[in-house]
Protein backbone atom coordinates (compact mmCIF):
# COMPACT_ATOMS: atom_id res chain seq x y z
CA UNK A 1 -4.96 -19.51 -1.15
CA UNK A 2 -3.00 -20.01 -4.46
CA UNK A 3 1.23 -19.22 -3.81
CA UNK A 4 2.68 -16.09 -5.09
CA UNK A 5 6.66 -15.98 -5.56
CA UNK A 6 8.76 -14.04 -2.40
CA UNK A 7 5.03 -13.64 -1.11
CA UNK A 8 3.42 -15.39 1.93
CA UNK A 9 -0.11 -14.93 2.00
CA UNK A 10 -2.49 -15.81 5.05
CA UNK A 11 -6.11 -14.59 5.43
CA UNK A 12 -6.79 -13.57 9.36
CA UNK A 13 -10.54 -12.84 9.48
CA UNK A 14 -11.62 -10.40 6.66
CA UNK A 15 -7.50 -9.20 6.60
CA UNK A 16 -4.65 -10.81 3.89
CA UNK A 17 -1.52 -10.35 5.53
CA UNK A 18 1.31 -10.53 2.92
CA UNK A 19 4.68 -11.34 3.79
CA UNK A 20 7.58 -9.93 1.44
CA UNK A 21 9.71 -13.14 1.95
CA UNK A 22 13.01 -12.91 -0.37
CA UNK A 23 15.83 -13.01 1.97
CA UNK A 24 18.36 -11.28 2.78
CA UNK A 25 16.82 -8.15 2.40
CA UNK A 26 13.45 -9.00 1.16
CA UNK A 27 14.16 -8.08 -2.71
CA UNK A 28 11.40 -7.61 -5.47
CA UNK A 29 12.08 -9.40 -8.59
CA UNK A 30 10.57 -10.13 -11.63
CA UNK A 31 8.72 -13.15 -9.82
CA UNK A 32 7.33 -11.33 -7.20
CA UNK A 33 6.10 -8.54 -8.60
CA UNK A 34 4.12 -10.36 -11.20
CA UNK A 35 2.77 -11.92 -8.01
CA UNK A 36 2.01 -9.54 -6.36
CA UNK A 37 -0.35 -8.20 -9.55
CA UNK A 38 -1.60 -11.45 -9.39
CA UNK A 39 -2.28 -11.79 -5.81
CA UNK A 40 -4.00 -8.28 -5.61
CA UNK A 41 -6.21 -8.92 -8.70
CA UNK A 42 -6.91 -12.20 -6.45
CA UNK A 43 -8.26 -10.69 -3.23
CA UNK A 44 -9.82 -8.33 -5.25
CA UNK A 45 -12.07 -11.06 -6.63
CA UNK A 46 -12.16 -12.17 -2.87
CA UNK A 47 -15.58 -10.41 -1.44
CA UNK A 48 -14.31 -11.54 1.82
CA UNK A 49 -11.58 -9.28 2.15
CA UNK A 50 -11.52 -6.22 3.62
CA UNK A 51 -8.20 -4.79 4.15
CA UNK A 52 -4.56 -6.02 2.92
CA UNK A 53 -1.50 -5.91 5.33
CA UNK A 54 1.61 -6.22 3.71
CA UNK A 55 5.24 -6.57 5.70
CA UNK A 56 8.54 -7.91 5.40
CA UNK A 57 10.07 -10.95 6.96
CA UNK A 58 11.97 -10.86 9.52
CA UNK A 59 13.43 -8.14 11.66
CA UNK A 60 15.86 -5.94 9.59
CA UNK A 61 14.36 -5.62 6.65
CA UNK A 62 10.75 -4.30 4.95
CA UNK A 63 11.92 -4.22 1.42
CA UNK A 64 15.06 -2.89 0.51
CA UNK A 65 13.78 -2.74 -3.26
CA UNK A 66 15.00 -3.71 -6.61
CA UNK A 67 18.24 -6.43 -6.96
CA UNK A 68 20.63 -3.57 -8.62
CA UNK A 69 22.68 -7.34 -9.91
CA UNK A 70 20.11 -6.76 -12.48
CA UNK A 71 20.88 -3.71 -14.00
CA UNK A 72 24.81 -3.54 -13.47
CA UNK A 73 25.31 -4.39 -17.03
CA UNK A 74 22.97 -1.66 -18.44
CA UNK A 75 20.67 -3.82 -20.63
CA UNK A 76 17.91 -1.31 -22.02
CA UNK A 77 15.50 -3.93 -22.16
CA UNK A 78 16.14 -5.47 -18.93
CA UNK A 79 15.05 -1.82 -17.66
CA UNK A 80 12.40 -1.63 -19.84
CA UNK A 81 10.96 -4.76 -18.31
CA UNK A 82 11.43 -4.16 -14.89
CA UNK A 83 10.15 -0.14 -14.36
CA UNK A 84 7.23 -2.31 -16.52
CA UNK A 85 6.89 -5.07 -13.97
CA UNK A 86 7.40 -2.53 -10.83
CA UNK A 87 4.94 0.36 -12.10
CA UNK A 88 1.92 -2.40 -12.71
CA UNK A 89 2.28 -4.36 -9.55
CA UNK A 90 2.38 -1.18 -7.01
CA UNK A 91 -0.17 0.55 -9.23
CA UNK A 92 -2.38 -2.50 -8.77
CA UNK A 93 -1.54 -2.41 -5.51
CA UNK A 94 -2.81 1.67 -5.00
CA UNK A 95 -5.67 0.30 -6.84
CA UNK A 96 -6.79 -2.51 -4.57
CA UNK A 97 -10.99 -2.27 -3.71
CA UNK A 98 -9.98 -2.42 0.34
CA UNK A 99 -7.82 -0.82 2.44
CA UNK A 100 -3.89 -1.49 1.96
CA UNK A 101 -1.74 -1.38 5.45
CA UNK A 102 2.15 -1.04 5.19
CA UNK A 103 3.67 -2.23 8.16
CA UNK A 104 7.22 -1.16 7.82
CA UNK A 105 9.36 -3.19 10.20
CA UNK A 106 12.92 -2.19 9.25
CA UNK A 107 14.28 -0.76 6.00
CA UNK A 108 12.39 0.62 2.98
CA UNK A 109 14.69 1.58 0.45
CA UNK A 110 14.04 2.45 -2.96
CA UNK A 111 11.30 0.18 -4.62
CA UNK A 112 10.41 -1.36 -0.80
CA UNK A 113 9.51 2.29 -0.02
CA UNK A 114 7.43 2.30 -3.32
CA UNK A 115 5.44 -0.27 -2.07
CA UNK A 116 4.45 1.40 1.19
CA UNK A 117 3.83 4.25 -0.87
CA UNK A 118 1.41 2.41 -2.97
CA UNK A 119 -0.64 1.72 0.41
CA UNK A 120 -3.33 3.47 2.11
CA UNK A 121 -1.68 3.78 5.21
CA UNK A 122 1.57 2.77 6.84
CA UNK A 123 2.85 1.74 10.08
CA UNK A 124 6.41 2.25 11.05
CA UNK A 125 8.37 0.41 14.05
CA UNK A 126 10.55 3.03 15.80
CA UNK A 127 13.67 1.68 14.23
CA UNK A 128 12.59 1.52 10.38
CA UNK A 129 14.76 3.58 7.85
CA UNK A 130 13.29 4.70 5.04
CA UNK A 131 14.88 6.78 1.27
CA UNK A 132 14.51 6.79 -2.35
CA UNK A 133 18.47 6.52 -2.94
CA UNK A 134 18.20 5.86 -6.58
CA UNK A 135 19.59 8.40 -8.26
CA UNK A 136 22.72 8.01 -6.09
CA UNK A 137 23.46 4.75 -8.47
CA UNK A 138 22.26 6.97 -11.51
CA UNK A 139 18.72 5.86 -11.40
CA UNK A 140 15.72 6.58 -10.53
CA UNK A 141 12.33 5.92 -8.02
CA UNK A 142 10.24 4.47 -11.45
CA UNK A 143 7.25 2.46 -9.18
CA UNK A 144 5.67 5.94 -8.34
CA UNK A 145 8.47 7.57 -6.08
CA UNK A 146 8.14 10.77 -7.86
CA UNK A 147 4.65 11.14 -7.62
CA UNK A 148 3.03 9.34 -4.31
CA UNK A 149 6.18 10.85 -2.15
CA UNK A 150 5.70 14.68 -2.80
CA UNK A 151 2.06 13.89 -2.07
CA UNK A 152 2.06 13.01 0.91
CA UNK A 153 5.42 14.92 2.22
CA UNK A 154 5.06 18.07 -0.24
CA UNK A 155 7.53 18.97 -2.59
CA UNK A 156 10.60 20.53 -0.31
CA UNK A 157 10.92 16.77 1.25
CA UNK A 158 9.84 14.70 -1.41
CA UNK A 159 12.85 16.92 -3.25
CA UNK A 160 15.36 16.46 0.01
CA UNK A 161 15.00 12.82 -0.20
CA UNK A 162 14.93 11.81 -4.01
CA UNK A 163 17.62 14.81 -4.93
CA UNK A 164 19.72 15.49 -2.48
CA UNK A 165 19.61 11.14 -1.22
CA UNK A 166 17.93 12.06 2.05
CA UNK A 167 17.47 8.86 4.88
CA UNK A 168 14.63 9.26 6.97
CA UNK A 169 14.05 7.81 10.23
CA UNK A 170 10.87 6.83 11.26
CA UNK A 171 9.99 9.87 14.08
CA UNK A 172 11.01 11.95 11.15
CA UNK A 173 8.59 9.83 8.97
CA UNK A 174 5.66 10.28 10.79
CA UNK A 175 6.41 14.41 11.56
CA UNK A 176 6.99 14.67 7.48
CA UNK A 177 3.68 12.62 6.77
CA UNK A 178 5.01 9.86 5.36
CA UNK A 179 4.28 7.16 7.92
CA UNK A 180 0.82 7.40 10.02
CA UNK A 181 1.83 6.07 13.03
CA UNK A 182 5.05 4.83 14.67
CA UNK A 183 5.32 2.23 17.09
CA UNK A 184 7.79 0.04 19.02
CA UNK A 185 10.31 -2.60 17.09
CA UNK A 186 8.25 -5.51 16.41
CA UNK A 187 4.51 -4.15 16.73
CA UNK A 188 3.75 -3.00 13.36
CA UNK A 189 2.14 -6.16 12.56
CA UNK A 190 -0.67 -5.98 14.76
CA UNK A 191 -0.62 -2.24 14.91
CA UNK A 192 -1.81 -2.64 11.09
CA UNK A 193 -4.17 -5.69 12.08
CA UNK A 194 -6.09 -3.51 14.75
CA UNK A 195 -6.60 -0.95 12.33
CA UNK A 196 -7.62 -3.30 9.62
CA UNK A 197 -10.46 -4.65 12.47
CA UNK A 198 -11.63 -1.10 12.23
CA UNK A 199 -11.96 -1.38 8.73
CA UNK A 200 -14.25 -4.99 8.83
CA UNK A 201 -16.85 -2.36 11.21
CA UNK A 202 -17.17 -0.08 7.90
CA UNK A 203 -19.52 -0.86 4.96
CA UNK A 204 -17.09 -2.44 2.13
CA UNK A 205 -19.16 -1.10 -0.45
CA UNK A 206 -18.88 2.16 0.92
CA UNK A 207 -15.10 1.71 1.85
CA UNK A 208 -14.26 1.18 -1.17
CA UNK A 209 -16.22 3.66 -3.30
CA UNK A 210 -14.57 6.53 -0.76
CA UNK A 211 -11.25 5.10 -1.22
CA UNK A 212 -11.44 5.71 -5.12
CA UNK A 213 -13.16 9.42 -4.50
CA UNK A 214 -10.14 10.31 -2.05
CA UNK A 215 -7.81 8.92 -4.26
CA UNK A 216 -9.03 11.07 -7.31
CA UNK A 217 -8.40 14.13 -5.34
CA UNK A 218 -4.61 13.75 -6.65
CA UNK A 219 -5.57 13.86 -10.63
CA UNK A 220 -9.37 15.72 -11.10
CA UNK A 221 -10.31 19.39 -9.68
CA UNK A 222 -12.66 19.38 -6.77
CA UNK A 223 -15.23 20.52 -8.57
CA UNK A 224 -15.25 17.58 -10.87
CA UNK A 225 -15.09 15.38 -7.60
CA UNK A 226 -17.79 16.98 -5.63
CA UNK A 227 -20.02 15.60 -8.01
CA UNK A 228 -18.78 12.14 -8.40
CA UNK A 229 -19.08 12.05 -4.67
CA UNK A 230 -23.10 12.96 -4.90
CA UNK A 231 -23.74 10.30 -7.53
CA UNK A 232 -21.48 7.73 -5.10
CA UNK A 233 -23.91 8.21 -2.73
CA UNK A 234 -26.98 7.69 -4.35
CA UNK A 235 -25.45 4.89 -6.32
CA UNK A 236 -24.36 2.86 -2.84
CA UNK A 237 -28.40 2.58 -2.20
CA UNK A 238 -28.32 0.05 -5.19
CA UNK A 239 -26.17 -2.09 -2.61
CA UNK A 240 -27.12 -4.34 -0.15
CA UNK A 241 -24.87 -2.95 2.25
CA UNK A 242 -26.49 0.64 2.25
CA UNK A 243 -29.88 -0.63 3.79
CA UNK A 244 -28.27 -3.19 6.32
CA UNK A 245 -26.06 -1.06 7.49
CA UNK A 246 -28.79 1.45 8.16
CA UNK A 247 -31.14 -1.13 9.59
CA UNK A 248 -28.88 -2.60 11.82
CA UNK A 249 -27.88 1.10 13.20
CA UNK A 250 -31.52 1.64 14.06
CA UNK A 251 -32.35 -2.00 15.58
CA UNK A 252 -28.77 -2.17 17.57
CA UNK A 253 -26.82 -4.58 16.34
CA UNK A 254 -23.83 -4.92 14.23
CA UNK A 255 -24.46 -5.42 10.70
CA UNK A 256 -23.77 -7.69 8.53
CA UNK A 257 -21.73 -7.21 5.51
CA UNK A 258 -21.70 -8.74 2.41
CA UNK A 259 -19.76 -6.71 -0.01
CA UNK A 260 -22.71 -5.90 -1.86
């Protein structure tokens, strides 16, 4: 694979795992997240790949979000760049045609919590930390805090923890709905790699099309949806998928995929 900046990438089967790798506390930048837009658009042209996993190196940190060195001297257009740079890469991340996988091993603060909440699904290791402290440095969540967290929390905690500057832990994560599932310190990799072997057993084709019908629940009525979701389903028999899928459920064997 090409290199992406603060980003290791390895492909594991139909899975990228992505490494946030910008020590000490795994930092986005202006580098990285125009790699990470890259990278995404990259495995999205990929019709190999599945599922994304994306984690932090080492063992104390996810992401602990933006470098605030960069705003300290309140430079409008160093701000206007940024929330530019952040909003695009974790909205191409949300948009990805597989299934993203946050596996949060340590602390996701601010923008580093943005990026799990631009996944599908995310993991948490029992010891992970996790808040949207921004507007206790008179800023605030600008990659999609305000609208993915209240989502998936509801309002009273999405309010608790961007207003009021509430930490979470991660048993409170996963009670609250913001994490999935929590495991021990160090297993959220393969935690996230299992389930992303799940997700190489499903249709791709179909995977993805349900991914963007679930996803629309959040901005059209259900009405609108319901029939989007009918014409999905006839469209997925133009797809090679759709009829090897269903021929290798009747002869017994696992299919075989081709993104299609």
């Amino acid at each position: 694979m090409n290199s992406y900046a603060h980003l290791n990438v390895e492909k594991r089967g139909h899975t990228a795992v992505v490494t946030i790798d910008n020590p000490p506390a795994n930092t986005w930048n202006r580098a990285s997240l125009s790699a990470l837009k890259q990278l995404v658009a990259d495995l999205n042209a990929d019709r190999d790949i599945y599922a994304l996993v994306i984690t932090g190196q080492g063992e104390k940190f996810f992401s602990a979000g933006a470098d605030l060195n960069m705003f300290a001297d309140g430079d409008k257009k160093v701000a206007t760049e940024m929330t530019m740079l952040f909003g695009e890469a974790f909205e191409a991340l949300s948009a990805f045609r597989g299934v993203s996988i946050a596996a949060v091993n340590g602390y996701a603060m601010g923008g580093g919590l943005e990026c799990a909440l631009a996944c599908d699904i995310r993991i948490a290791e029992e010891q992970a930390q996790m808040a949207l402290p921004e507007a206790g440095v008179g800023l605030l969540p600008c990659a999609g805090g305000t609208q993915n967290l209240p989502w998936l929390v509801g309002e009273g905690w999405a309010k608790r923890m961007i207003l009021c500057g509430e930490r979470v832990n991660a048993a409170t994560a996963e009670r609250i709905g913001l994490v999935e599932q929590v495991v021990a310190k160090g297993e959220a990799l393969d935690a996230a790699l299992k389930l992303a072997e799940g997700v190489a057993k499903q249709s791709p084709s179909s995977v993805g099309v349900c991914k963007q019908l679930v996803q629309a629940a959040r901005l059209q009525p259900p009405a609108w949806n319901l029939i989007k979701e009918r014409e999905a389903f006839i469209k997925l028999f133009d797809t090679h998928d759709q009829g090897e899928g269903t021929r290798a459920f009747l002869e017994k064997r696992a299919p075989n995929w081709k993104n299609a």
